[in-house]
PDB file of N, CA and C in Angstrom:
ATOM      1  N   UNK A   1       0.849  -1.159   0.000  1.00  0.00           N
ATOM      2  CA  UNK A   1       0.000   0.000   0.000  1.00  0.00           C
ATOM      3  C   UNK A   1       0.895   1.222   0.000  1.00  0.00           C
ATOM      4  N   UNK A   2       0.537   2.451  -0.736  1.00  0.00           N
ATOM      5  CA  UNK A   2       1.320   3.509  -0.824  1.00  0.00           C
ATOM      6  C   UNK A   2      -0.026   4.755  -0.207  1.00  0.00           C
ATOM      7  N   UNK A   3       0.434   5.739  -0.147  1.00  0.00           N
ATOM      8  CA  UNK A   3      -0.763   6.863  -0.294  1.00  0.00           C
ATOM      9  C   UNK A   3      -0.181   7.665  -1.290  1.00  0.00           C
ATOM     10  N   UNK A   4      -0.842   8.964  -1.433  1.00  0.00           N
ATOM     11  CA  UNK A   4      -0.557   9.671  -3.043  1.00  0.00           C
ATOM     12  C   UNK A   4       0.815  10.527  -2.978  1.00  0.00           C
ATOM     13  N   UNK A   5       1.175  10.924  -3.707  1.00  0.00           N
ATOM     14  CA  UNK A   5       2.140  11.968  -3.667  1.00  0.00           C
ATOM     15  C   UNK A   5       2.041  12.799  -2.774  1.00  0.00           C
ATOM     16  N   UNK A   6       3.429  13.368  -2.090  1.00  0.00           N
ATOM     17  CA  UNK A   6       3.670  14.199  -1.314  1.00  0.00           C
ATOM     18  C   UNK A   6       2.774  15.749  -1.857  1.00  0.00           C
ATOM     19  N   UNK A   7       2.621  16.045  -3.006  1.00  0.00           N
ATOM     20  CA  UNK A   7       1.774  17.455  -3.776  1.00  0.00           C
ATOM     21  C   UNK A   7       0.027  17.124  -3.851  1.00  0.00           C
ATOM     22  N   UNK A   8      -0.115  16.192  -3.261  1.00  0.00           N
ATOM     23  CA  UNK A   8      -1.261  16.123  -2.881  1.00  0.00           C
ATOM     24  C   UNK A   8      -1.928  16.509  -1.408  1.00  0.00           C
ATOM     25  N   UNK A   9      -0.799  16.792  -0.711  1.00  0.00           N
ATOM     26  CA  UNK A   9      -1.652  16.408   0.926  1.00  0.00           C
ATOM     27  C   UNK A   9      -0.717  17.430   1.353  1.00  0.00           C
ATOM     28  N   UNK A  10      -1.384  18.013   2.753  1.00  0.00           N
ATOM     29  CA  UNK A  10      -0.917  19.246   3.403  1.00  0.00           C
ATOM     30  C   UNK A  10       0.837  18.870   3.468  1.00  0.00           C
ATOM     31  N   UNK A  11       1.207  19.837   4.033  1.00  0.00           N
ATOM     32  CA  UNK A  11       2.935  19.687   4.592  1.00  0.00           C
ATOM     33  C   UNK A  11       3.254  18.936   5.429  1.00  0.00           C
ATOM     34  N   UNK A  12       1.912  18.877   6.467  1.00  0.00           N
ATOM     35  CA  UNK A  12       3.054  18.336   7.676  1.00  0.00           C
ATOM     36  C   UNK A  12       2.906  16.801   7.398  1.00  0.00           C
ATOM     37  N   UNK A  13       1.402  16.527   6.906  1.00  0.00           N
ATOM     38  CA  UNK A  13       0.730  15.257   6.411  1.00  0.00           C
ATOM     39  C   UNK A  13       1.389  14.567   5.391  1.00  0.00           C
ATOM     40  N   UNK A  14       2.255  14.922   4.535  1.00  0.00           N
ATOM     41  CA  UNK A  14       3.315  14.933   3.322  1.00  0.00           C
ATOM     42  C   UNK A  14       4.735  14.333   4.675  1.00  0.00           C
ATOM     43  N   UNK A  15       4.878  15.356   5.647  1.00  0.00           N
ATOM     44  CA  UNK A  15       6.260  14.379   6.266  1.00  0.00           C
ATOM     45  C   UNK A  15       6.021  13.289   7.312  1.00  0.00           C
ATOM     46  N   UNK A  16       4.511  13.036   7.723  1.00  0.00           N
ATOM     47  CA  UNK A  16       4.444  11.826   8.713  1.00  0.00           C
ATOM     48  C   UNK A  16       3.998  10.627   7.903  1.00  0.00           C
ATOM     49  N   UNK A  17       4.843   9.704   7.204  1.00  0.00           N
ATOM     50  CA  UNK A  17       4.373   8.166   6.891  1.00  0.00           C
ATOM     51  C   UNK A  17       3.467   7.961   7.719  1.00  0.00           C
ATOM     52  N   UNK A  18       2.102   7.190   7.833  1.00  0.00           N
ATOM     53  CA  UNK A  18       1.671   6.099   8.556  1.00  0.00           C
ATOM     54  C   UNK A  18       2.866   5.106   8.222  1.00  0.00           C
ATOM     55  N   UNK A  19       2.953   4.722  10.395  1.00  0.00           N
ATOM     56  CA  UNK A  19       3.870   3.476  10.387  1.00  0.00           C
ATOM     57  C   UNK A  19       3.167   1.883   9.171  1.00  0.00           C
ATOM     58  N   UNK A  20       1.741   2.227   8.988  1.00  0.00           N
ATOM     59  CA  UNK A  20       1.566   0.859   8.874  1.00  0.00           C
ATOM     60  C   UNK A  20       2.046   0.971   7.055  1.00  0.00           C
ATOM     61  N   UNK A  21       2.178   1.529   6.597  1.00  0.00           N
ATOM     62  CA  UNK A  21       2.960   1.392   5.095  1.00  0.00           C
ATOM     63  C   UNK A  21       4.396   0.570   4.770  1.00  0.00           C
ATOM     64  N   UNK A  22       4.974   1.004   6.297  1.00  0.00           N
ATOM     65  CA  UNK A  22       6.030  -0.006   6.254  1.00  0.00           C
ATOM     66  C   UNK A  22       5.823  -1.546   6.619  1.00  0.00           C
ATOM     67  N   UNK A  23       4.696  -1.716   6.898  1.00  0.00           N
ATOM     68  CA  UNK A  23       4.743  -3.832   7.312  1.00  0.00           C
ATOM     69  C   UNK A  23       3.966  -4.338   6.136  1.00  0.00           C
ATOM     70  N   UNK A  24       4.352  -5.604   5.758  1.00  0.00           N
ATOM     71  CA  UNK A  24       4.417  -6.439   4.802  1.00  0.00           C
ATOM     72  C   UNK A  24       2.816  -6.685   5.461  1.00  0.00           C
ATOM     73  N   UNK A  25       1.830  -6.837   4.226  1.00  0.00           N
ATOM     74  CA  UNK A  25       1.033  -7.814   4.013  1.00  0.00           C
ATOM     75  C   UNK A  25       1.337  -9.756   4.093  1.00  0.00           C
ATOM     76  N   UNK A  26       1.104 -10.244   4.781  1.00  0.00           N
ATOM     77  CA  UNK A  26       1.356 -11.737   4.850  1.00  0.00           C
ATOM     78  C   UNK A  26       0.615 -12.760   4.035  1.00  0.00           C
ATOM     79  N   UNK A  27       0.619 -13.649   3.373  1.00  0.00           N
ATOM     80  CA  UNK A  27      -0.928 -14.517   3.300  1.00  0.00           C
ATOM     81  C   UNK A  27      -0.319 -15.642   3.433  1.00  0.00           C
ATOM     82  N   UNK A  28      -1.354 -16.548   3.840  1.00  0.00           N
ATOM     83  CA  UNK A  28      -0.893 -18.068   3.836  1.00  0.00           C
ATOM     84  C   UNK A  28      -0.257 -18.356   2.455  1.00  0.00           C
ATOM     85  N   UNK A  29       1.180 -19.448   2.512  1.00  0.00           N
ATOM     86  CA  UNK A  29       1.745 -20.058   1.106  1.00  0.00           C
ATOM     87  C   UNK A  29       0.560 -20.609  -0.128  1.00  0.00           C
ATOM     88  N   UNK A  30       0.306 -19.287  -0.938  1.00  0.00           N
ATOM     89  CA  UNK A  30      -0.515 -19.682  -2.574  1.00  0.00           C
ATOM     90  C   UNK A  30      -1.830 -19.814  -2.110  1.00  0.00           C
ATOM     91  N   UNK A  31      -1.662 -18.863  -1.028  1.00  0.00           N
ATOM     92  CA  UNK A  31      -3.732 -18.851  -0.405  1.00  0.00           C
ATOM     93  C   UNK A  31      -3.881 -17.313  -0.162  1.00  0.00           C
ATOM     94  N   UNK A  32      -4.967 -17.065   0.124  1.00  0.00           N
ATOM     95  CA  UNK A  32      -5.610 -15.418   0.438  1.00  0.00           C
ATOM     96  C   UNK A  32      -6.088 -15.739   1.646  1.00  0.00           C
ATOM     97  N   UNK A  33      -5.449 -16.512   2.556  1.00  0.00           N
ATOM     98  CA  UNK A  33      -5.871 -16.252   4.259  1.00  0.00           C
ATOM     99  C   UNK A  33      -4.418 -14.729   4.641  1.00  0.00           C
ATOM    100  N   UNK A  34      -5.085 -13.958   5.235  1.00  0.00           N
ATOM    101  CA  UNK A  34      -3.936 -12.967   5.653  1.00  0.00           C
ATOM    102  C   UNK A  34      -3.753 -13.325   7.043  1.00  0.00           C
ATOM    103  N   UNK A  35      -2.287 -13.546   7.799  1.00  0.00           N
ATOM    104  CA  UNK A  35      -1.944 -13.436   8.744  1.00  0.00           C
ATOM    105  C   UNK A  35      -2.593 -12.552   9.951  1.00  0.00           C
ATOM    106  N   UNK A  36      -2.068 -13.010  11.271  1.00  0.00           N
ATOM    107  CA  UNK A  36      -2.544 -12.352  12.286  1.00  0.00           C
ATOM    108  C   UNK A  36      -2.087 -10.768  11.965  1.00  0.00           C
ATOM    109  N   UNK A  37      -0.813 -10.891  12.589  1.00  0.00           N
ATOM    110  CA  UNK A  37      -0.460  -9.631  12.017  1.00  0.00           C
ATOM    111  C   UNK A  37      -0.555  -8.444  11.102  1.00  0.00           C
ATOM    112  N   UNK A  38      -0.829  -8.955   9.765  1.00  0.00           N
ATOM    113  CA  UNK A  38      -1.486  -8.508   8.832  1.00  0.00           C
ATOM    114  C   UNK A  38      -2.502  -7.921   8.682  1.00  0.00           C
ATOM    115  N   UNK A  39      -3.897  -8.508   9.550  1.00  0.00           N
ATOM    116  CA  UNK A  39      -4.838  -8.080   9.952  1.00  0.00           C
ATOM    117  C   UNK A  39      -4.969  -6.693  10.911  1.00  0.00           C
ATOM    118  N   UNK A  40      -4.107  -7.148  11.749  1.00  0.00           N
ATOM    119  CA  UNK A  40      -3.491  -5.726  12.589  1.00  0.00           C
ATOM    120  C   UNK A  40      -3.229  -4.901  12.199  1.00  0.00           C
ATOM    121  N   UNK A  41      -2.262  -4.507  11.151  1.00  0.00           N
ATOM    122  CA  UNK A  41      -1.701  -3.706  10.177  1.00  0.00           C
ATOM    123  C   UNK A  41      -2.673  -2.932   9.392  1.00  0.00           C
ATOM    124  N   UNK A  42      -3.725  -3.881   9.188  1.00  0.00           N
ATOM    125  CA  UNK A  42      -4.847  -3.537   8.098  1.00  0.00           C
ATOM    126  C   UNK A  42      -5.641  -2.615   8.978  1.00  0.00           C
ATOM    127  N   UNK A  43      -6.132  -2.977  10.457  1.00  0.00           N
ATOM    128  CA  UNK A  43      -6.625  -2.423  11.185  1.00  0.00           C
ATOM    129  C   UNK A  43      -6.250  -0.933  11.531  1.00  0.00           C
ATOM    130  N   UNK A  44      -4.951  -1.045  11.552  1.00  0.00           N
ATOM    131  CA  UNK A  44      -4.151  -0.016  11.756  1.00  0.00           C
ATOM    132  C   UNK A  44      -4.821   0.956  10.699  1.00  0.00           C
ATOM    133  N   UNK A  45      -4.343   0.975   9.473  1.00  0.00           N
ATOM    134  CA  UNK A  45      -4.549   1.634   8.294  1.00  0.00           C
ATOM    135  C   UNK A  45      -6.048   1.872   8.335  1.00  0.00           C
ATOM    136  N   UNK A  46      -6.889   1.319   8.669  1.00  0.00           N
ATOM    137  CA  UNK A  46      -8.451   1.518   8.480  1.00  0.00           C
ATOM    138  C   UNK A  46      -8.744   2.779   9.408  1.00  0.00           C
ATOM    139  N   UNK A  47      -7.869   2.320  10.728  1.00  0.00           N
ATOM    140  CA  UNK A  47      -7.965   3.691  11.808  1.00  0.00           C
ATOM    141  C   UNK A  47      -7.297   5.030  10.753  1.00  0.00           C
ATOM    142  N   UNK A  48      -6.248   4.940  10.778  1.00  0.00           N
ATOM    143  CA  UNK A  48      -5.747   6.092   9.916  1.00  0.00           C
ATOM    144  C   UNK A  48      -6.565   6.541   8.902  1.00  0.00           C
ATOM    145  N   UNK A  49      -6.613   5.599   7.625  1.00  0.00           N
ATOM    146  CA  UNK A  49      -7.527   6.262   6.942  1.00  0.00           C
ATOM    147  C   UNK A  49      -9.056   7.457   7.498  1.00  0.00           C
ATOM    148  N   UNK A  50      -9.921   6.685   8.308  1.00  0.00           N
ATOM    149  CA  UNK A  50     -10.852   7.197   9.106  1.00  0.00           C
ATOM    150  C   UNK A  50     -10.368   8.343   9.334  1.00  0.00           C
ATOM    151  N   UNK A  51      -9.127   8.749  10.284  1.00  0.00           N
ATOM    152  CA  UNK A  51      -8.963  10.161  10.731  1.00  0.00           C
ATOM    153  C   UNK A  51      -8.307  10.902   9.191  1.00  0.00           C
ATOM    154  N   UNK A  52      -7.638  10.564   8.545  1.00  0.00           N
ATOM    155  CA  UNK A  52      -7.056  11.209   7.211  1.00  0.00           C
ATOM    156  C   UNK A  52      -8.555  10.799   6.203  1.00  0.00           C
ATOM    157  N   UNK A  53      -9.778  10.760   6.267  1.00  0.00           N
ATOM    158  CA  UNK A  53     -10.701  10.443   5.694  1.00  0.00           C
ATOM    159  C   UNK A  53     -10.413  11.138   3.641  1.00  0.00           C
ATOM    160  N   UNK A  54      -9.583  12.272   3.259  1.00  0.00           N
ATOM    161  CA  UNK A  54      -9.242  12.346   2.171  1.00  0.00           C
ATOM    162  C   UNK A  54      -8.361  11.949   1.664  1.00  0.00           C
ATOM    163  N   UNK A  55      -7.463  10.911   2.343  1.00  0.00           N
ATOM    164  CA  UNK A  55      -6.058   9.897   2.160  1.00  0.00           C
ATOM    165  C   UNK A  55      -6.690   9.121   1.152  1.00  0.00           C
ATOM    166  N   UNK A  56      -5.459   8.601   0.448  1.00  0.00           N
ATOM    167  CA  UNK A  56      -6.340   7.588  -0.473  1.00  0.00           C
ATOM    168  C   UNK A  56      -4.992   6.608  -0.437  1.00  0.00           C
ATOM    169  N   UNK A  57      -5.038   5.630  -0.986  1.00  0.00           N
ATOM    170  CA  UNK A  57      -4.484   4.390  -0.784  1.00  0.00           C
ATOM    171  C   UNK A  57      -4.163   3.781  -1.755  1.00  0.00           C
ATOM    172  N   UNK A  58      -3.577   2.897  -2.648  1.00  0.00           N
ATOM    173  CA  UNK A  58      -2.615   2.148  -3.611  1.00  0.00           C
ATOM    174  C   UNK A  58      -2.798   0.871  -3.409  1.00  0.00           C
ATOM    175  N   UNK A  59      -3.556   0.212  -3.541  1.00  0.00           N
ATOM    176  CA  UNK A  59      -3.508  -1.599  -2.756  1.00  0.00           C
ATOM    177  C   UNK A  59      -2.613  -2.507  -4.187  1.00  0.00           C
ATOM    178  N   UNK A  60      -1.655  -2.684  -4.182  1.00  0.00           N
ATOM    179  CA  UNK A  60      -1.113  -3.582  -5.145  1.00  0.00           C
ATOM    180  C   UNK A  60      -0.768  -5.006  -4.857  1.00  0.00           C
ATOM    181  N   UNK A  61      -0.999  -6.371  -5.461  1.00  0.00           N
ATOM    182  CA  UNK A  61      -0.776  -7.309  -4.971  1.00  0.00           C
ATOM    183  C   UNK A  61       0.819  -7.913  -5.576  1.00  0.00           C
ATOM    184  N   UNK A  62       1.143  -8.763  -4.806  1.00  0.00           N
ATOM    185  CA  UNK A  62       2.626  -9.347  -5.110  1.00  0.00           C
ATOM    186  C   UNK A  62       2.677 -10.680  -5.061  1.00  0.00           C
ATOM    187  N   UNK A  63       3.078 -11.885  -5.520  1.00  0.00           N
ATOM    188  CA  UNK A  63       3.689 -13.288  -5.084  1.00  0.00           C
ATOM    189  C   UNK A  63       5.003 -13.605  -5.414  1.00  0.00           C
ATOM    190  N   UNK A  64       5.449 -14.910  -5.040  1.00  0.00           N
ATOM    191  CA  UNK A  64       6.592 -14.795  -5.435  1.00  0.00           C
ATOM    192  C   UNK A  64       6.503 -15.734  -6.646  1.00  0.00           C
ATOM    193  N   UNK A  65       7.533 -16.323  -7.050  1.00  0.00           N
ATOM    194  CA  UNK A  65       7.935 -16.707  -8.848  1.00  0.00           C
ATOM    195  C   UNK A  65       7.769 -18.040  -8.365  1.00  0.00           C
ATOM    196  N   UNK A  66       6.595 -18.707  -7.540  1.00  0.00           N
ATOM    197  CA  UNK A  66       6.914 -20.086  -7.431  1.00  0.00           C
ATOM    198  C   UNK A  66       6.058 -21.253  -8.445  1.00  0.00           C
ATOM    199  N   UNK A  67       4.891 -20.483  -9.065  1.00  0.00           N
ATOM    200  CA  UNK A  67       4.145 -20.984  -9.643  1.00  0.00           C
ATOM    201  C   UNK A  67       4.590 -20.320 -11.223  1.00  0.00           C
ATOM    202  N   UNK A  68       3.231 -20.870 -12.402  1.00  0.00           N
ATOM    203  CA  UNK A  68       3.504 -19.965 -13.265  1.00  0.00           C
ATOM    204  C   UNK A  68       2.926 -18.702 -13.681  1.00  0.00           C
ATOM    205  N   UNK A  69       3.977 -17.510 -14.335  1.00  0.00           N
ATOM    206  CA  UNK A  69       3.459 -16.022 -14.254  1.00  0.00           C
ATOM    207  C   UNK A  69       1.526 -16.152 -14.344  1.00  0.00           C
ATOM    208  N   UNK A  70       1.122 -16.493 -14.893  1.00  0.00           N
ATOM    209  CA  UNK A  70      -0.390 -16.564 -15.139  1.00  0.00           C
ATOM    210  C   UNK A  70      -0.790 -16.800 -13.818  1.00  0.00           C
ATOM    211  N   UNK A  71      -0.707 -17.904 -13.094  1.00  0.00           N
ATOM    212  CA  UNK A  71      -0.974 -18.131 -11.967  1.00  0.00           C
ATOM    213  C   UNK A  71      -1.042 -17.039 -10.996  1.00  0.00           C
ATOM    214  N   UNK A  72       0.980 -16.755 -10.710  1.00  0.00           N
ATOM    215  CA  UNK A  72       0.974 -15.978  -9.755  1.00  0.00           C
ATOM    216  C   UNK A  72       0.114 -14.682  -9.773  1.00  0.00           C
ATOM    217  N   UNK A  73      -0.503 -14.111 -11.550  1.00  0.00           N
ATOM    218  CA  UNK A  73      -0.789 -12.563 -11.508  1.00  0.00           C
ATOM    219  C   UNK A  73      -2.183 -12.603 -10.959  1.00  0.00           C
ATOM    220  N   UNK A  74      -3.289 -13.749 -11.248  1.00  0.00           N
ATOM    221  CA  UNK A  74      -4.236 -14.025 -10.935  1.00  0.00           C
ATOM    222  C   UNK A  74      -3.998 -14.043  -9.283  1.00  0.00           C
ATOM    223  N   UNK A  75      -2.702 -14.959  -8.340  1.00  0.00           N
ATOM    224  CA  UNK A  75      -3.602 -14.830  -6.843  1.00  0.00           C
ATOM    225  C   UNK A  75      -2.575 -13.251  -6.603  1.00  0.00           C
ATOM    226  N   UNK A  76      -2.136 -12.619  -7.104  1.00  0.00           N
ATOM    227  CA  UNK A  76      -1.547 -10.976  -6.856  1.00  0.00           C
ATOM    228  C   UNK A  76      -2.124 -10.678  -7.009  1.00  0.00           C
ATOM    229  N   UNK A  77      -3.614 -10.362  -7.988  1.00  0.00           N
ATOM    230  CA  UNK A  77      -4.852  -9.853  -8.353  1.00  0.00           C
ATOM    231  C   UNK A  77      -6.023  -9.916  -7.020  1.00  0.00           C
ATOM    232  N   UNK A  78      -5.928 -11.197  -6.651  1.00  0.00           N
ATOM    233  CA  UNK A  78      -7.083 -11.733  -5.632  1.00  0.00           C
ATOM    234  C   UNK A  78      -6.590 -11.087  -4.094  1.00  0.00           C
ATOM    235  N   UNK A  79      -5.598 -11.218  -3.811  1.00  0.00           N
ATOM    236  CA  UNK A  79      -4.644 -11.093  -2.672  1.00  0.00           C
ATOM    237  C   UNK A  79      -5.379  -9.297  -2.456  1.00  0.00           C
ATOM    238  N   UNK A  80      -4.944  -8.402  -3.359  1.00  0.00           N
ATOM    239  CA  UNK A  80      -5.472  -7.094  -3.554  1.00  0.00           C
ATOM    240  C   UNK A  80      -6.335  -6.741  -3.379  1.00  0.00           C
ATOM    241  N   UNK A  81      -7.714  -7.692  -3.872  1.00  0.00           N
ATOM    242  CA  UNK A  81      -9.013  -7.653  -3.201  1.00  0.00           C
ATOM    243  C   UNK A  81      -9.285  -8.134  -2.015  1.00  0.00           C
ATOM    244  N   UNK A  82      -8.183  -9.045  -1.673  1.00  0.00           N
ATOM    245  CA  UNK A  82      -8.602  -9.190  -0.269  1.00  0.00           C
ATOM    246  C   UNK A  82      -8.451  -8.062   0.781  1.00  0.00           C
ATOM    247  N   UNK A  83      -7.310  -7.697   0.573  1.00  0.00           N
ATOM    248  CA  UNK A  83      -7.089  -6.678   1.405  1.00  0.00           C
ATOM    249  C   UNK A  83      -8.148  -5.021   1.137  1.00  0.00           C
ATOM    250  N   UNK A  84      -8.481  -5.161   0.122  1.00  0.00           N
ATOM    251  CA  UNK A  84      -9.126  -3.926  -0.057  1.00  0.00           C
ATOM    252  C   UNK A  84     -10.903  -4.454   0.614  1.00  0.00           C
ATOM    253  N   UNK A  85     -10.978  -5.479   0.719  1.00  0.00           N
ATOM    254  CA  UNK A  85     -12.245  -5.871   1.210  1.00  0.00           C
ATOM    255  C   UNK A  85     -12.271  -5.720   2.567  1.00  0.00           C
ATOM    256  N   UNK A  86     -11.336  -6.440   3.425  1.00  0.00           N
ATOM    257  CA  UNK A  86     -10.899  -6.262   4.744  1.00  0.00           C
ATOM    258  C   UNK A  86     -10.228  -4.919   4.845  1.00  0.00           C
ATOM    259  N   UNK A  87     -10.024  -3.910   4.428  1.00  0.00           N
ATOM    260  CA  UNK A  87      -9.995  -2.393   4.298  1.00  0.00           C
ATOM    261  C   UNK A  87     -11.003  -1.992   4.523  1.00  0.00           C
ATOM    262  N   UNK A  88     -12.302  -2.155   3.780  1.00  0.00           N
ATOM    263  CA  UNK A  88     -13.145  -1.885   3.984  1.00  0.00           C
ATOM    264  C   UNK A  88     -13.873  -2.348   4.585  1.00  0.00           C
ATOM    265  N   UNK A  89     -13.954  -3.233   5.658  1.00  0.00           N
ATOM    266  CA  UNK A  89     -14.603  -3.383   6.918  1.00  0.00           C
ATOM    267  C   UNK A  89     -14.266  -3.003   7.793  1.00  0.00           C
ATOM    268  N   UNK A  90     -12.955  -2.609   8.095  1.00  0.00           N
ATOM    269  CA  UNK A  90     -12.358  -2.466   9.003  1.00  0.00           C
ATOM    270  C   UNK A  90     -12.688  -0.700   9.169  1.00  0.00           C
ATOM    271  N   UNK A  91     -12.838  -0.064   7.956  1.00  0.00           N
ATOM    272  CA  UNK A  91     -12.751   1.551   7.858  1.00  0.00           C
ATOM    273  C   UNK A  91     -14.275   1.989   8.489  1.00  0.00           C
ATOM    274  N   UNK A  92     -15.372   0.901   8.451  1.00  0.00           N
ATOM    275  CA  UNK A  92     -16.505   1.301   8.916  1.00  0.00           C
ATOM    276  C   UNK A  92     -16.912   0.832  10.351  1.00  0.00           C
TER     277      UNK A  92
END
């Protein structure tokens, strides 16, 4: 997850990262269960978002090269919705 460019958002809001941009999304090996942690993280970000309510967010998915490219882009695709789904429960 990223948020937008620094020329989008006030000054001071431009120099405080949310910590949760820096922790890895987890999922179970070639599944869309997300880790404990992960969930936390997500939680995290749902709080933030809420108070930055004009923040906007980047959800991109990733796997690694263990399957084939077709495969992996499809669960990097799914993985993305997961998290943007559990984003959005968490934000309400």
């Amino acid at each position: 997850m990223s948020t937008p460019s620094k020329g989008t958002q006030s000054g001071s809001e431009a120099l405080q990262q949310p910590t949760f941009l820096k922790q890895p999304l987890l999922f179970t090996p070639n599944g869309l269960k997300l880790s404990a942690p992960s969930r936390k993280t997500l939680k995290c970000a749902a709080a933030w978002l809420r108070e930055h309510h004009v923040a906007r967010v980047l959800i991109v998915g990733y796997c690694d090269n263990s399957g084939s490219e077709a495969c992996a882009a499809v669960l990097a695709e799914r993985r993305a919705e997961v998290v943007s789904s559990v984003l959005g429960a968490f934000r309400h």
